[in-house]
N, C-alpha and C. Protein backbone atom coordinates (compact mmCIF):
# COMPACT_ATOMS: atom_id res chain seq x y z
N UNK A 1 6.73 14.20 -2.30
CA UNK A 1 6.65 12.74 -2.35
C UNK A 1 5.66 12.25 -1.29
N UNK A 2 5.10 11.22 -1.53
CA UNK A 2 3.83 10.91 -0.27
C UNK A 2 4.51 9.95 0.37
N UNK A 3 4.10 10.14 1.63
CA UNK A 3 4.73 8.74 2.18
C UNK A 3 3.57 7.85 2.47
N UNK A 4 3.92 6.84 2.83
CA UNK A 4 3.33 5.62 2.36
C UNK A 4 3.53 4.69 3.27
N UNK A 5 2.31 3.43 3.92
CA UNK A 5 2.51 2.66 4.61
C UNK A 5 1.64 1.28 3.82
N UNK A 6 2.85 -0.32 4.16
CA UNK A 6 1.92 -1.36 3.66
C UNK A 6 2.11 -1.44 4.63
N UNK A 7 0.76 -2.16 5.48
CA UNK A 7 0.90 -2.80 7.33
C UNK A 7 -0.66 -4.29 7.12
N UNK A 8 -1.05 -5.02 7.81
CA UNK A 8 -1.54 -5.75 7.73
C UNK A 8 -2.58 -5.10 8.99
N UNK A 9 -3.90 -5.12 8.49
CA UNK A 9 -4.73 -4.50 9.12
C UNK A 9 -5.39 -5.44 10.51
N UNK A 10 -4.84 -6.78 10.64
CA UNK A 10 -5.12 -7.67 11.82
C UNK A 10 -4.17 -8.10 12.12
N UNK A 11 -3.12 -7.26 12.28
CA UNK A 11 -2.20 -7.27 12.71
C UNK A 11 -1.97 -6.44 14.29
N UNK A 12 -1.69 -6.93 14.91
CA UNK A 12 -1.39 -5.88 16.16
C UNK A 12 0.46 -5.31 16.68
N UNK A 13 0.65 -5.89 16.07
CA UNK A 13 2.53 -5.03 16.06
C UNK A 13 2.40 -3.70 14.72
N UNK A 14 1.57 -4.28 13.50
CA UNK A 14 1.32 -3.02 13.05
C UNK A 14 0.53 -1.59 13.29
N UNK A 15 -0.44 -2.38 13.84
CA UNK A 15 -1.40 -1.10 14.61
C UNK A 15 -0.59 -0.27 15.74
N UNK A 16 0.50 -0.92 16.31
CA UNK A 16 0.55 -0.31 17.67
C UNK A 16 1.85 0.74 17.07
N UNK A 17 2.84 0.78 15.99
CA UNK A 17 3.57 0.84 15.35
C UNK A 17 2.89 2.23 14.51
N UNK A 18 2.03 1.91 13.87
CA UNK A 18 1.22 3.15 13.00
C UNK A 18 0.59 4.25 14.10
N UNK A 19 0.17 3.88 15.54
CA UNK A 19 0.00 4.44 16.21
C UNK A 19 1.39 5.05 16.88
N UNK A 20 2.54 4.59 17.30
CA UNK A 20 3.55 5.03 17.73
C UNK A 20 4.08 6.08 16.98
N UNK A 21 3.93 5.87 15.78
CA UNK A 21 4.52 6.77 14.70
C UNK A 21 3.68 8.02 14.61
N UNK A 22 2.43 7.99 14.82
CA UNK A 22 1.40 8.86 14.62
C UNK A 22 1.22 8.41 13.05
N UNK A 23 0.77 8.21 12.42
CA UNK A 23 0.16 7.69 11.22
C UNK A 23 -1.14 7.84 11.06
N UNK A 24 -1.37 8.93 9.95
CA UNK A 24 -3.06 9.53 9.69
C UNK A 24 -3.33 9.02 8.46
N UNK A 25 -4.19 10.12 8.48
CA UNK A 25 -4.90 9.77 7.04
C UNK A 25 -3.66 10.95 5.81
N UNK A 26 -2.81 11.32 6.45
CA UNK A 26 -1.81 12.01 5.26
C UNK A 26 -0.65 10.93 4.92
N UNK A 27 -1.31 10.02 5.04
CA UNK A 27 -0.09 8.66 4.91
C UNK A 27 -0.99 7.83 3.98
N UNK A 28 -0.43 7.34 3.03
CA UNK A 28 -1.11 6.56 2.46
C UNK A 28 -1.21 5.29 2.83
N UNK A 29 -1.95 4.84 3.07
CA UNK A 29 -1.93 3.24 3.84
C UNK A 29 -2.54 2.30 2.71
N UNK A 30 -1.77 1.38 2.70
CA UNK A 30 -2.51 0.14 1.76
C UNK A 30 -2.22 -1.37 2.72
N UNK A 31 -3.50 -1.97 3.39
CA UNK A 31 -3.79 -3.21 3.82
C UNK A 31 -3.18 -4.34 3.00
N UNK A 32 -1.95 -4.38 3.52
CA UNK A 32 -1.73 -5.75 2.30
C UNK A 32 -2.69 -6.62 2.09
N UNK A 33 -3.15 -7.16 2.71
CA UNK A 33 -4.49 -8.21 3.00
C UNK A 33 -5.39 -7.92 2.14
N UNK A 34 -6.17 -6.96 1.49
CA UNK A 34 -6.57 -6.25 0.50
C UNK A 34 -6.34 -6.38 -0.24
N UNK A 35 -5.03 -5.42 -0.29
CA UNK A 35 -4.30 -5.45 -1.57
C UNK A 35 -2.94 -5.75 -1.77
N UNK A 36 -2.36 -6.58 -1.99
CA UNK A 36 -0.76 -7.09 -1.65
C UNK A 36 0.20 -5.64 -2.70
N UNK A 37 1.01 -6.09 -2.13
CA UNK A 37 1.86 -4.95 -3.02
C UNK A 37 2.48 -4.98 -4.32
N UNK A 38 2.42 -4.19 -5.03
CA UNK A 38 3.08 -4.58 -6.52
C UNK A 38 4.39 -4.55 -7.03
N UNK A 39 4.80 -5.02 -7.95
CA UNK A 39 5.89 -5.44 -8.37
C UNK A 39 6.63 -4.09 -8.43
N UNK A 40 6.62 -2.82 -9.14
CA UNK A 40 7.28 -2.45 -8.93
C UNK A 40 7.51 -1.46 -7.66
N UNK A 41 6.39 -1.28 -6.29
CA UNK A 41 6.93 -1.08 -5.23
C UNK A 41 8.02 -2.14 -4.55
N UNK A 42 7.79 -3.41 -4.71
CA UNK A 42 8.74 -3.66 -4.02
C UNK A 42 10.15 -3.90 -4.53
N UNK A 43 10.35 -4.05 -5.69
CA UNK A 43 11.39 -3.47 -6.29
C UNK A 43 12.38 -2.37 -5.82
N UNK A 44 11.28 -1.40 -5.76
CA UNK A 44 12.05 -0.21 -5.08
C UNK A 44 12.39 -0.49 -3.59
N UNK A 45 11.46 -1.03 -2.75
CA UNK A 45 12.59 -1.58 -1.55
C UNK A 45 13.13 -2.55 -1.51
N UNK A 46 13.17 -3.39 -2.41
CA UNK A 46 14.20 -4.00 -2.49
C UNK A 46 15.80 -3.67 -2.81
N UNK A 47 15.66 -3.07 -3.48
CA UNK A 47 16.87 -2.25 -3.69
C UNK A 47 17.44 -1.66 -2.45
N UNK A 48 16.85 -0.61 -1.93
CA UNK A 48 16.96 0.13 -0.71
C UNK A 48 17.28 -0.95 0.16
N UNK A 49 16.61 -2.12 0.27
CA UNK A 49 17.09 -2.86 1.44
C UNK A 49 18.48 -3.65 1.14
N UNK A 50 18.71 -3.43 0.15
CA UNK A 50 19.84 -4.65 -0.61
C UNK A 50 19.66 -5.80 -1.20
N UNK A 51 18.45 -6.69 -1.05
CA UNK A 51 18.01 -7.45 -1.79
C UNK A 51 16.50 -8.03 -1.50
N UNK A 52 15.93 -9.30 -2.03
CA UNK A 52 14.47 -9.07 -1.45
C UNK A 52 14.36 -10.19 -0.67
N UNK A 53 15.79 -11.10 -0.19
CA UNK A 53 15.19 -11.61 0.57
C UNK A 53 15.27 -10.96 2.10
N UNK A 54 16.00 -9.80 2.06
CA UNK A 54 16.37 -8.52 3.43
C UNK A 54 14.73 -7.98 3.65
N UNK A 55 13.76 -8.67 2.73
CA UNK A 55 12.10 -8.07 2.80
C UNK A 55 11.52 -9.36 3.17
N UNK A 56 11.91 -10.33 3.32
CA UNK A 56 10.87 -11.47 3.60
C UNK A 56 11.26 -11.96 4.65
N UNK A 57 10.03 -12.39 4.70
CA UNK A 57 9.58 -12.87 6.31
C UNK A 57 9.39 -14.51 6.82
N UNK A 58 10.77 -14.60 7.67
CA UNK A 58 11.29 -16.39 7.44
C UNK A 58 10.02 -16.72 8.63
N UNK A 59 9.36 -15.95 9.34
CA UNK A 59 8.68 -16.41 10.72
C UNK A 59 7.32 -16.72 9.89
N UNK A 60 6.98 -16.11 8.83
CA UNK A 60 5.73 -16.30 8.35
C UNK A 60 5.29 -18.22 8.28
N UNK A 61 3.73 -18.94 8.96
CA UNK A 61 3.94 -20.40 9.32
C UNK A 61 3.77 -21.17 7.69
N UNK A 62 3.68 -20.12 6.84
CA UNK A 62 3.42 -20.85 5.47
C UNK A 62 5.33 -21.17 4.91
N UNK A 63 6.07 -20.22 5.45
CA UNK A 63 7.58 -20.53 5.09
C UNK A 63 7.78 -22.41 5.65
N UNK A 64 7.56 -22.38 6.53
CA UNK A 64 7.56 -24.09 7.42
C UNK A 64 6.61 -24.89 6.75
N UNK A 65 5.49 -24.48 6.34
CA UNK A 65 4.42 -25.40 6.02
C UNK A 65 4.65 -26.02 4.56
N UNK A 66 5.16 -24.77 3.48
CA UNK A 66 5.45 -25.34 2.68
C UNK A 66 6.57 -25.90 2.67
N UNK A 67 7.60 -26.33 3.34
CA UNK A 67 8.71 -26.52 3.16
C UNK A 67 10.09 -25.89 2.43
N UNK A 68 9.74 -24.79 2.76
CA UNK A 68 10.90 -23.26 2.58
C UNK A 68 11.99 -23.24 2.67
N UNK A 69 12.33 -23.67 3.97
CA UNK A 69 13.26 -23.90 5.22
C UNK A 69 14.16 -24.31 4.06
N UNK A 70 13.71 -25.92 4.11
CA UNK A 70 14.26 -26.52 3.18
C UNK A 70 15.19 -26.48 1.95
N UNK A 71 14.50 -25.64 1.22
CA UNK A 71 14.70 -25.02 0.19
C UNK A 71 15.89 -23.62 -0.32
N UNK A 72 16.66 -23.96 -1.34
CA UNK A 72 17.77 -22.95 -1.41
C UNK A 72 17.19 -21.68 -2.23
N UNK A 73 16.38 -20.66 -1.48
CA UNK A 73 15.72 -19.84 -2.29
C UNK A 73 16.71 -18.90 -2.99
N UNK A 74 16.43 -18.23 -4.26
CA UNK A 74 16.90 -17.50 -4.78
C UNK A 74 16.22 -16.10 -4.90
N UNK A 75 16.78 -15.02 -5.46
CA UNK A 75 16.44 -13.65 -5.05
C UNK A 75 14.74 -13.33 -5.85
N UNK A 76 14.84 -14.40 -7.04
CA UNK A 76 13.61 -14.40 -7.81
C UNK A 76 13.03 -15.13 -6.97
N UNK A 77 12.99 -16.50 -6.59
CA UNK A 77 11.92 -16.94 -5.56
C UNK A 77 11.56 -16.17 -5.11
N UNK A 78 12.44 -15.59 -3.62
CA UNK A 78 11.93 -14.62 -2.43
C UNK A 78 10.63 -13.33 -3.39
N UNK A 79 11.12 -12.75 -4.44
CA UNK A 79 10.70 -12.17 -5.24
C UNK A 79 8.83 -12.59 -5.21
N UNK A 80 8.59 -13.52 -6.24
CA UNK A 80 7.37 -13.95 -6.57
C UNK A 80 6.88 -14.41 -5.62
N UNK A 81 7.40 -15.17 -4.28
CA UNK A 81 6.67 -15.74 -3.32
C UNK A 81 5.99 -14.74 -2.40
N UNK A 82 6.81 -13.17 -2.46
CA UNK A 82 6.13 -12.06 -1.67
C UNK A 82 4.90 -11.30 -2.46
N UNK A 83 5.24 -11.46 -4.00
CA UNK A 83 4.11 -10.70 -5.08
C UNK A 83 2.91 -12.15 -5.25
N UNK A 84 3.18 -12.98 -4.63
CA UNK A 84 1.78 -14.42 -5.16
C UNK A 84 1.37 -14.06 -3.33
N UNK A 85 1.95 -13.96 -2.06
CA UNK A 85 1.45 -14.21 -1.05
C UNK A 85 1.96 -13.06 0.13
N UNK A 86 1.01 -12.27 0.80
CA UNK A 86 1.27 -11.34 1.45
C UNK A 86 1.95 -11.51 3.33
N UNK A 87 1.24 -12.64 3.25
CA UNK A 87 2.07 -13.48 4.92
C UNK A 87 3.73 -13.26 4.50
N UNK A 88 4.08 -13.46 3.10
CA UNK A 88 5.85 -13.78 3.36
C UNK A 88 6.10 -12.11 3.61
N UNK A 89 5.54 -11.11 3.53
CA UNK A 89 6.35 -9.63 3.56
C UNK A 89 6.65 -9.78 4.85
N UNK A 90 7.64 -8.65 5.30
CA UNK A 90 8.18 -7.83 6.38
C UNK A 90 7.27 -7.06 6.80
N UNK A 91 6.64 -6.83 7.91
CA UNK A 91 5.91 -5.45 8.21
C UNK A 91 6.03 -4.94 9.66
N UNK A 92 5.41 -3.55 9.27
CA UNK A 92 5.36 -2.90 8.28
C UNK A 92 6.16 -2.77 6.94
N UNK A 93 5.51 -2.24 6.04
CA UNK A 93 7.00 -1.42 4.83
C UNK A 93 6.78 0.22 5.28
N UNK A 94 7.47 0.80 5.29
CA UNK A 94 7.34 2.26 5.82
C UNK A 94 7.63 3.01 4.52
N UNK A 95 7.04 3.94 3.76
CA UNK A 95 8.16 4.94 2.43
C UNK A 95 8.04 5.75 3.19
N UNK A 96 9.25 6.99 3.86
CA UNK A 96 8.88 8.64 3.66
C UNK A 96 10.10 9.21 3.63
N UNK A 97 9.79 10.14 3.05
CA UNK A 97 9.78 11.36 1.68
C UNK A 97 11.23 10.11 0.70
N UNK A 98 10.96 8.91 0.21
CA UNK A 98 11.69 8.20 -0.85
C UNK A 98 12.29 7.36 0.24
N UNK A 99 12.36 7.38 1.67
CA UNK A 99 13.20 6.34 2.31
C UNK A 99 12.29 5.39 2.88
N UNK A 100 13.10 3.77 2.40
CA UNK A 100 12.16 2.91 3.40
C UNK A 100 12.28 2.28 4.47
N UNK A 101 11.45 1.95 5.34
CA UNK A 101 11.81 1.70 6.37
C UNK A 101 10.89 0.13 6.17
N UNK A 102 11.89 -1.35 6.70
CA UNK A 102 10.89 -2.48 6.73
C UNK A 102 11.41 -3.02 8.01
N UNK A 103 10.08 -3.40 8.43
CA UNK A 103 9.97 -4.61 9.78
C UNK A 103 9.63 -3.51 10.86
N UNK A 104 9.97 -4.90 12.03
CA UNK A 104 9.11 -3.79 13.29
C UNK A 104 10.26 -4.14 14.51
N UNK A 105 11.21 -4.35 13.97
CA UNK A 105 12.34 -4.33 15.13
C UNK A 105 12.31 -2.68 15.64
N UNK A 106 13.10 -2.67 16.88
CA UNK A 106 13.28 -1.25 17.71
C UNK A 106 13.67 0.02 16.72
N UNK A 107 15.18 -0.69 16.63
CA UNK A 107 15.98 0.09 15.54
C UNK A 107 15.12 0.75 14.30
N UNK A 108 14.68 0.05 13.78
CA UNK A 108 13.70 0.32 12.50
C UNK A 108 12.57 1.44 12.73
N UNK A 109 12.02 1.42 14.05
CA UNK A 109 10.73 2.41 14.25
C UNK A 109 11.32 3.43 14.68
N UNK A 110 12.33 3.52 15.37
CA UNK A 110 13.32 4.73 15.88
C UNK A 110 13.49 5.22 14.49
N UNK A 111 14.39 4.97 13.74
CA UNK A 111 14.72 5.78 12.67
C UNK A 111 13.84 6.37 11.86
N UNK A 112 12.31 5.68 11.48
CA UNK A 112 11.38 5.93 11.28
C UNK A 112 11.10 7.12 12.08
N UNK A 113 10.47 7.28 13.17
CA UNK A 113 10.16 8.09 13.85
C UNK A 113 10.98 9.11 13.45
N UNK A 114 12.25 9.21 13.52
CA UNK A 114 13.03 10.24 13.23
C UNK A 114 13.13 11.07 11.95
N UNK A 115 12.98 10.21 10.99
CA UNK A 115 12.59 10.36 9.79
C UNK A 115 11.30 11.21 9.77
N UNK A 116 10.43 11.11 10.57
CA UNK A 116 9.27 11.78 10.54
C UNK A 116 9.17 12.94 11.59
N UNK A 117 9.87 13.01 12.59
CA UNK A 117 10.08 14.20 12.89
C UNK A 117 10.79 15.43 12.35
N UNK A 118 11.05 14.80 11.38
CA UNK A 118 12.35 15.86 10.53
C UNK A 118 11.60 17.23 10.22
């Protein structure tokens, strides 16, 4: 199975994160910014995470700007608002060998890491 990274390439919690991890070129990396992610990857972590709004990202300034907050989102919202716009993801998304790992809290890169020392 390949493992796999979405991270935002002007991002600096992701860079320092892909570097912590050691993250090469045997990782597949896709720049959301580029290329946002597709429907049925995030599907699959969505699941894994329990649902998709456990993948979106309330800090992102377009959640406030459009008036989000506000708003009683549902699991399809959170859904299409992460596949139309790449600011709402979590990042990193981490896959390896089928497990995912999202965000950049402590907890999250530890297990990661561990995951990859295996």
């Amino acid at each position: 199975m390949t493992n796999k990274i979405y991270y935002l390439s002007t991002c600096s919690t992701c860079q320092r994160i892909m570097k912590e991890l050691g993250i090469d070129e045997t990782f597949n990396q896709q720049d959301i910014k580029t290329e946002n992610i597709n429907e049925a990857d995030l599907k699959t972590f969505a699941k894994q995470a329990g649902s998709y709004e456990a993948l979106f990202s309330k800090r992102a300034m377009k959640y406030k700007s459009m008036g989000l907050k506000e708003k009683n989102l549902s699991e399809e919202d959170y859904k299409q608002l992460m596949l139309d716009e790449y600011t709402f993801l979590k990042r990193p998304f981490i896959l390896i060998d089928g497990e995912a790992f999202v965000g950049n809290s402590k907890k999250i890169v530890e297990a990661a890491k561990i995951k990859l020392n295996k």
